[in-house]
Protein backbone atom coordinates (compact mmCIF):
# COMPACT_ATOMS: atom_id res chain seq x y z
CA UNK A 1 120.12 118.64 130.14
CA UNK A 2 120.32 115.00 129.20
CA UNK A 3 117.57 114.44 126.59
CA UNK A 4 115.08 111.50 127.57
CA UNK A 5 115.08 109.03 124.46
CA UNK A 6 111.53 107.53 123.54
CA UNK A 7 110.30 104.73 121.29
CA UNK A 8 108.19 106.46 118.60
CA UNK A 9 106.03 105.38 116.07
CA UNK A 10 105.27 108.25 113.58
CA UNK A 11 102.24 106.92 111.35
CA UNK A 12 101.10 109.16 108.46
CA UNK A 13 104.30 110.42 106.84
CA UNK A 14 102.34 113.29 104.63
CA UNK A 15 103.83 116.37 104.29
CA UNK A 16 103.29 117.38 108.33
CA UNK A 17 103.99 113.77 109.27
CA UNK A 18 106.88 113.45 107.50
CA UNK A 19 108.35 116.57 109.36
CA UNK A 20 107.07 115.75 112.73
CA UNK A 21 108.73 112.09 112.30
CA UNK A 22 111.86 113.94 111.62
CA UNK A 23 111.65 116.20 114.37
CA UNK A 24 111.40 113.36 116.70
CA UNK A 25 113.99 111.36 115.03
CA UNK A 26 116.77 114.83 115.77
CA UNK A 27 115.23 115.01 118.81
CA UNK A 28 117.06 112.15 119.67
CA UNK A 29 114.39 109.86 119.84
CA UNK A 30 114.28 106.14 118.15
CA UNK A 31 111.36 106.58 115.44
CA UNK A 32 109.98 103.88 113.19
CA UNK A 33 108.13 105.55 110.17
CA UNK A 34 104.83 104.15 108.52
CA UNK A 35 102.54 105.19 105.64
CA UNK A 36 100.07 103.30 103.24
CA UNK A 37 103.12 104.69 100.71
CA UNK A 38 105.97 103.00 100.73
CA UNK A 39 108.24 105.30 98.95
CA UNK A 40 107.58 107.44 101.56
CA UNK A 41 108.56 105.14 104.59
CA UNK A 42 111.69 104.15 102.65
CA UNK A 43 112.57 107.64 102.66
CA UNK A 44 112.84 108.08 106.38
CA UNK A 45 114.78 104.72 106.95
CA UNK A 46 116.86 106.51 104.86
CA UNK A 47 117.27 109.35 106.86
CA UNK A 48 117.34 107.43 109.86
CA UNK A 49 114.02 105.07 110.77
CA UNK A 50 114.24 102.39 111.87
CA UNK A 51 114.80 99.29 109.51
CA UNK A 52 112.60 96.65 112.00
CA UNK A 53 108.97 96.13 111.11
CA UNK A 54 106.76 98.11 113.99
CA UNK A 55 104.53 95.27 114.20
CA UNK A 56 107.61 93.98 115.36
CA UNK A 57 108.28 96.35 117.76
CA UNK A 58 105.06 97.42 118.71
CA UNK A 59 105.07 96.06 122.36
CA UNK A 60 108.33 98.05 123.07
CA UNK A 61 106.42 101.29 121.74
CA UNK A 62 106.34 104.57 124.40
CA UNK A 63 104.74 106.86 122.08
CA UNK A 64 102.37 106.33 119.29
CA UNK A 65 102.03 109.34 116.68
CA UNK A 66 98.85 109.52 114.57
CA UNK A 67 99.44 112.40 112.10
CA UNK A 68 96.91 111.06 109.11
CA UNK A 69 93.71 112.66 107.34
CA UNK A 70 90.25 112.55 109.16
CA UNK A 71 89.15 110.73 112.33
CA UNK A 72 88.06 107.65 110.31
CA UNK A 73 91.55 107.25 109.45
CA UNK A 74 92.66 107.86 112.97
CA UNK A 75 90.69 105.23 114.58
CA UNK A 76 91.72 102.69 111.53
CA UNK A 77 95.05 102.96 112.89
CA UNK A 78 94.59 102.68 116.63
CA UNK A 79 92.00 100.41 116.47
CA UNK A 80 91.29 98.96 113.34
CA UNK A 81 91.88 95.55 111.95
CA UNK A 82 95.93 96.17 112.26
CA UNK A 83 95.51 98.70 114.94
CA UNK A 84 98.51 99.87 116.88
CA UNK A 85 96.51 100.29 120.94
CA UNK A 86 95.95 96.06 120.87
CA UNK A 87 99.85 95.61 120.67
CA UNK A 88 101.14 98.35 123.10
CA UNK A 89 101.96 97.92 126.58
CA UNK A 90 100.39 99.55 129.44
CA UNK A 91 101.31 103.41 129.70
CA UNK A 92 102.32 103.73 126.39
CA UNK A 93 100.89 107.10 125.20
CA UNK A 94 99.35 108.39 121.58
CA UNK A 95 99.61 111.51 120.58
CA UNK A 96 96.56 112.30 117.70
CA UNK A 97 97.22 115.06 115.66
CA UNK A 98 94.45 114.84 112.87
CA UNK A 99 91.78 117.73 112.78
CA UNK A 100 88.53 115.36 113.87
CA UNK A 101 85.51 116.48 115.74
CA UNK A 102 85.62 117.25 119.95
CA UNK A 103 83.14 114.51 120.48
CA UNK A 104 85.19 112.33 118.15
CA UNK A 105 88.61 112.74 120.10
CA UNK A 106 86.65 112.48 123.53
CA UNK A 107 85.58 109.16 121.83
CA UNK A 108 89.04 107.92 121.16
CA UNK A 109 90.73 108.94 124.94
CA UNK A 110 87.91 107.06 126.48
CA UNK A 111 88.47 103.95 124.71
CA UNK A 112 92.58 104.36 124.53
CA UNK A 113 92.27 104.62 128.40
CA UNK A 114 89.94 101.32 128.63
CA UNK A 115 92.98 99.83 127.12
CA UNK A 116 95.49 101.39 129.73
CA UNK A 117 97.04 103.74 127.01
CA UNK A 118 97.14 107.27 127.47
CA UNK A 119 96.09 109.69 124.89
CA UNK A 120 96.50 113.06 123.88
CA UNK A 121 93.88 115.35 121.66
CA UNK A 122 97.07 117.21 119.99
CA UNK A 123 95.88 118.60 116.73
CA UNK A 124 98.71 120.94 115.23
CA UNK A 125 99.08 123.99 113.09
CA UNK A 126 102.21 125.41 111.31
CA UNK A 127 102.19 124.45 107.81
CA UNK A 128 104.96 121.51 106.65
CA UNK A 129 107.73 123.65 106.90
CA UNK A 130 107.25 124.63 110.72
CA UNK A 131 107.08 120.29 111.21
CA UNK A 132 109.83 119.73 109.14
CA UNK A 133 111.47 122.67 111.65
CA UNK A 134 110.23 121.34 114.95
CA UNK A 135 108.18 124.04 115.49
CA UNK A 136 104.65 123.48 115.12
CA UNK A 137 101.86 124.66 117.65
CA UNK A 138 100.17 122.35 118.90
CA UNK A 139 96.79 122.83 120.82
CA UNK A 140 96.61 119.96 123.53
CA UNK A 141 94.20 118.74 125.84
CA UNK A 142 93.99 115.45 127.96
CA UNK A 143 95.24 114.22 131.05
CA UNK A 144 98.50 115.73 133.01
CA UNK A 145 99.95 112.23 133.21
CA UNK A 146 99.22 112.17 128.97
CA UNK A 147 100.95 115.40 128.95
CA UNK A 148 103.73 114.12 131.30
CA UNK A 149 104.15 111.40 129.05
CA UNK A 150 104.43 112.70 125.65
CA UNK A 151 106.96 116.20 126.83
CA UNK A 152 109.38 114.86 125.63
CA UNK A 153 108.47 114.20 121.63
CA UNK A 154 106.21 117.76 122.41
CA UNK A 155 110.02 119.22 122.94
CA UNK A 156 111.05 117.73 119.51
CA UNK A 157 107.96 118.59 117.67
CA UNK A 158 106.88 121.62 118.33
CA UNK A 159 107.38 125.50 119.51
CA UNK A 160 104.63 126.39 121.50
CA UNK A 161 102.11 123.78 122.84
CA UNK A 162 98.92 125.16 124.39
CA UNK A 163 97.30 123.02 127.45
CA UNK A 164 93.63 123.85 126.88
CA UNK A 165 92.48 121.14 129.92
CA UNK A 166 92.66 118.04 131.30
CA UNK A 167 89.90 116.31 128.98
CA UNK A 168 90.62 115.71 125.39
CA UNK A 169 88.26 117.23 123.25
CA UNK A 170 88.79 120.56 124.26
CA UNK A 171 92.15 120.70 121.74
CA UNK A 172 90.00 119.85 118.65
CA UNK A 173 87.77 122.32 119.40
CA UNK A 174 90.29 125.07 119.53
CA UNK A 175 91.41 123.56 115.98
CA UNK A 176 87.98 124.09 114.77
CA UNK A 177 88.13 127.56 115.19
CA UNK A 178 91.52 128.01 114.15
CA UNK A 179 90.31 126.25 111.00
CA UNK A 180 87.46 128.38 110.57
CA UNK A 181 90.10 131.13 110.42
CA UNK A 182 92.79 129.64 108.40
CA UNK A 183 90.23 127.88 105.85
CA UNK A 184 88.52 131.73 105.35
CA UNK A 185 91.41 133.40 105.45
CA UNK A 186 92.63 131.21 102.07
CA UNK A 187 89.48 131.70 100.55
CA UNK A 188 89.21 135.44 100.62
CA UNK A 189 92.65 136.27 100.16
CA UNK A 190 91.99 134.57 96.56
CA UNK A 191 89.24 136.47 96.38
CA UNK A 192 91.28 139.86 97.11
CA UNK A 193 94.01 138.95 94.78
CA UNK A 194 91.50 137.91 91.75
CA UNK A 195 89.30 141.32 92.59
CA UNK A 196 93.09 143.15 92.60
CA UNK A 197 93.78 141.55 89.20
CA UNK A 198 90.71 142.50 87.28
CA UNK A 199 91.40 146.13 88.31
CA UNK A 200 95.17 146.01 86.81
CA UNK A 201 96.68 144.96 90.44
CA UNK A 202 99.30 142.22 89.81
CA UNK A 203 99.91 139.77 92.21
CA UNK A 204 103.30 140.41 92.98
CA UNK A 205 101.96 144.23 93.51
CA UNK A 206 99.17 142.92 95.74
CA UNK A 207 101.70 140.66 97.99
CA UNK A 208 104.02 143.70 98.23
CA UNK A 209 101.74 146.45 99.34
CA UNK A 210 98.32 144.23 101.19
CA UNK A 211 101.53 142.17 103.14
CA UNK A 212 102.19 145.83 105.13
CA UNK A 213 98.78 146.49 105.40
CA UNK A 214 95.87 146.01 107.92
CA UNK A 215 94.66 143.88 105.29
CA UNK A 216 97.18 141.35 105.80
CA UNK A 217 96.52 137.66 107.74
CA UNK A 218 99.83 135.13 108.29
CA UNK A 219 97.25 132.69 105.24
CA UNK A 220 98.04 135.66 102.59
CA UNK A 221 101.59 135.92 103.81
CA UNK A 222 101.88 132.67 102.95
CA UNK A 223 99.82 131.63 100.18
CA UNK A 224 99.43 134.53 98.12
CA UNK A 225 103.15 133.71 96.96
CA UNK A 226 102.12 130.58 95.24
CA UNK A 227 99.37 131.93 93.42
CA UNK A 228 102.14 134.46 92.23
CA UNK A 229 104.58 131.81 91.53
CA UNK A 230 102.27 129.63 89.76
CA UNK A 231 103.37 126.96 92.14
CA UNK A 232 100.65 124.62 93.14
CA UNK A 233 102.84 122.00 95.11
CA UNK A 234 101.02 120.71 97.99
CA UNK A 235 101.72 121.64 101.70
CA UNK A 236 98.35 121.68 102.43
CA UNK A 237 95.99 120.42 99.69
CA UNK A 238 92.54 122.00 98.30
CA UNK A 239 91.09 118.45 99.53
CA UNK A 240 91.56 119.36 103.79
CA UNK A 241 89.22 122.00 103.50
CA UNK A 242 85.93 120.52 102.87
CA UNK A 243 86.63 118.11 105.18
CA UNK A 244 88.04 120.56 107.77
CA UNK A 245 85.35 123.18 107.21
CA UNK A 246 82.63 120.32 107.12
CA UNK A 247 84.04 119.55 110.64
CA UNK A 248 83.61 122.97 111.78
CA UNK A 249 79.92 123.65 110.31
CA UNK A 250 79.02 120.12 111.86
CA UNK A 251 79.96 121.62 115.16
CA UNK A 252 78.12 124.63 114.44
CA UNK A 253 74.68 122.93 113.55
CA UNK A 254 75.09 120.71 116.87
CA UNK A 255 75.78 124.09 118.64
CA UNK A 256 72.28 125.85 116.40
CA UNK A 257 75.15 128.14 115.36
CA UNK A 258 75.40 129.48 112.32
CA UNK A 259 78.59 130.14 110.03
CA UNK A 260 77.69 131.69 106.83
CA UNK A 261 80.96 132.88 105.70
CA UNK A 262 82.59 129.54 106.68
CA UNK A 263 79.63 128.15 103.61
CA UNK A 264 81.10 130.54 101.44
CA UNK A 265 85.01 129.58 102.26
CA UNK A 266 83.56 125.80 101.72
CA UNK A 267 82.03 126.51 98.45
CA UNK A 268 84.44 128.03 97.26
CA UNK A 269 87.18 125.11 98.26
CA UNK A 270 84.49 122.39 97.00
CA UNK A 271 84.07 124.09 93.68
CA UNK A 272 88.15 123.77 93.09
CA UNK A 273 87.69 120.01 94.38
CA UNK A 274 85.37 119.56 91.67
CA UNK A 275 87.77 121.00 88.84
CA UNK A 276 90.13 118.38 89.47
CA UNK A 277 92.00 120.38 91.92
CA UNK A 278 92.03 118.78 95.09
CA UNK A 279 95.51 117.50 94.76
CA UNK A 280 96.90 120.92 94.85
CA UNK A 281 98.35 123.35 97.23
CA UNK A 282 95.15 125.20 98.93
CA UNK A 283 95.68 128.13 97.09
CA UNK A 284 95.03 126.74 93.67
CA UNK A 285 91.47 128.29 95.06
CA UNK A 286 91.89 131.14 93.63
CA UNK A 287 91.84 128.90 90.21
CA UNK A 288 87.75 128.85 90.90
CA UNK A 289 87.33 133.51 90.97
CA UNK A 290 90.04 133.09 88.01
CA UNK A 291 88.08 130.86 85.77
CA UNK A 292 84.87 132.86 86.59
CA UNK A 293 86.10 135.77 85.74
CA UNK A 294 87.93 135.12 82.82
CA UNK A 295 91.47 135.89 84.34
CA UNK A 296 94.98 134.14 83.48
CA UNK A 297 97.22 133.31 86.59
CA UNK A 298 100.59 133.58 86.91
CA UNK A 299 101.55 130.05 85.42
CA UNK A 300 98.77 129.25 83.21
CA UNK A 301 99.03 129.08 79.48
């Protein structure tokens, strides 16, 4: 099957950017790269970005996507001082994959459509190494002709890609909970491996026995081995959390829910924010029970 070739504009080039822009670009799409750092945009003309300036290209553009930090950021770029929906032509489609508040993304369609551009609430999930793969999940909601639109980069991008409705807003909501999950999930399985330590349970003992256990989640599967390794490189940084989290208890207030272990998981992340950790991989959380309770980690003089 002959594989329909887009104009794509990847913008955020982090470590799931990056791996979604290079997922389009073998997808056998034409993909210019951008990023507020340069060394990063210089690395995927390297690997095969476009050499133009976008601005220079930007009314040739099929496919705009947004893969940056917070919604603030997200409406910088599509409609900000330089922003990318002025310059596009008429049925050119963004795809926004930032984790940003249902009322938020409902926000953006409305105002993307006012400009003839379609739009797609798209946030993902999959950690770098599934967008550096192609195969993220993606939880999707807006219109069927947005969804028509973007299949093709969806192909590229991603493994499984759930259609949640025809109205955005209904995808970020679905990340919300999934980031109530995943955010937990990190915080307690920190919290299990510190306990574990302070009763003689190494790490490497805890991954190898709690990993075939009912105690197990797909976050300790993949975390706990950094905390093991002492190996703190970000794919998803300490600093996503309290933003993410904050997201998800905003939601909650407007909804008179309440989410008390989701204020615990948030504590816990803004405590290791505050010890200068928010550059990190996620799982330098368990850095905060360590330091409480006297305990060394693997890695740590």
């Amino acid at each position: 099957m002959k594989t329909t070739n887009l104009k794509v504009a990847a913008i955020g080039l982090g470590s799931m950017g990056y791996g979604i822009a290079t997922s389009a670009l073998r997808g056998g799409h034409t993909v210019w790269g951008a990023d507020i750092n340069t060394d990063q945009t210089n690395r995927f003309i390297s690997e095969g970005g476009q050499t133009t300036p976008l601005s220079d290209a930007l009314n040739t553009i099929d496919v705009v996507i947004v893969t940056v930090l917070n919604a603030a950021q997200t409406e910088s770029v599509l409609f900000g001082e330089n922003g990318v929906v002025a310059g596009l032509h008429e049925g050119a489609a963004v795809l926004s994959c930032a984790t940003v508040p249902p009322a938020f993304a409902k926000e953006m369609a409305a105002r993307c459509e006012a400009a003839g551009v379609h739009y797609l609430d798209a946030p993902i999930s999959g950690g770098s190494a599934k967008a550096a793969q192609g195969k993220l999940s993606i939880m999707a909601s807006g219109t069927p002709t947005a969804f028509a639109k973007l299949q093709p980069v969806l192909d590229s991008i991603s493994e499984t890609v759930f259609h949640l409705g025809d109205e955005a807003g209904a995808g970020s909501a679905m990340k919300a909970v999934n980031q109530l999950l995943a955010g937990v999930h990190i915080a307690v399985m920190a919290e299990a491996m510190t306990f574990g330590m302070t009763q003689g349970v190494t790490p490497d003992k805890f991954i190898d026995v709690i990993s075939k256990c009912a105690g197990t989640s797909w976050m300790l599967e993949n975390r706990a081995p950094h905390i093991a390794a002492g190996d703190y490189t970000p794919h998803s940084s300490v600093n996503i959390w309290p933003k993410d989290l904050g997201i998800v208890l905003d939601i909650a207030k407007d909804a008179q829910f309440t989410a008390p272990i989701t204020t615990a998981a948030l504590e816990q992340f803004a405590a290791a924010a505050a010890m200068g950790l928010g550059a990190e991989d996620d799982a330098a959380v368990a850095k905060v029970y360590a330091r409480n309770a006297g305990l060394t980690l693997p890695g740590q003089d």
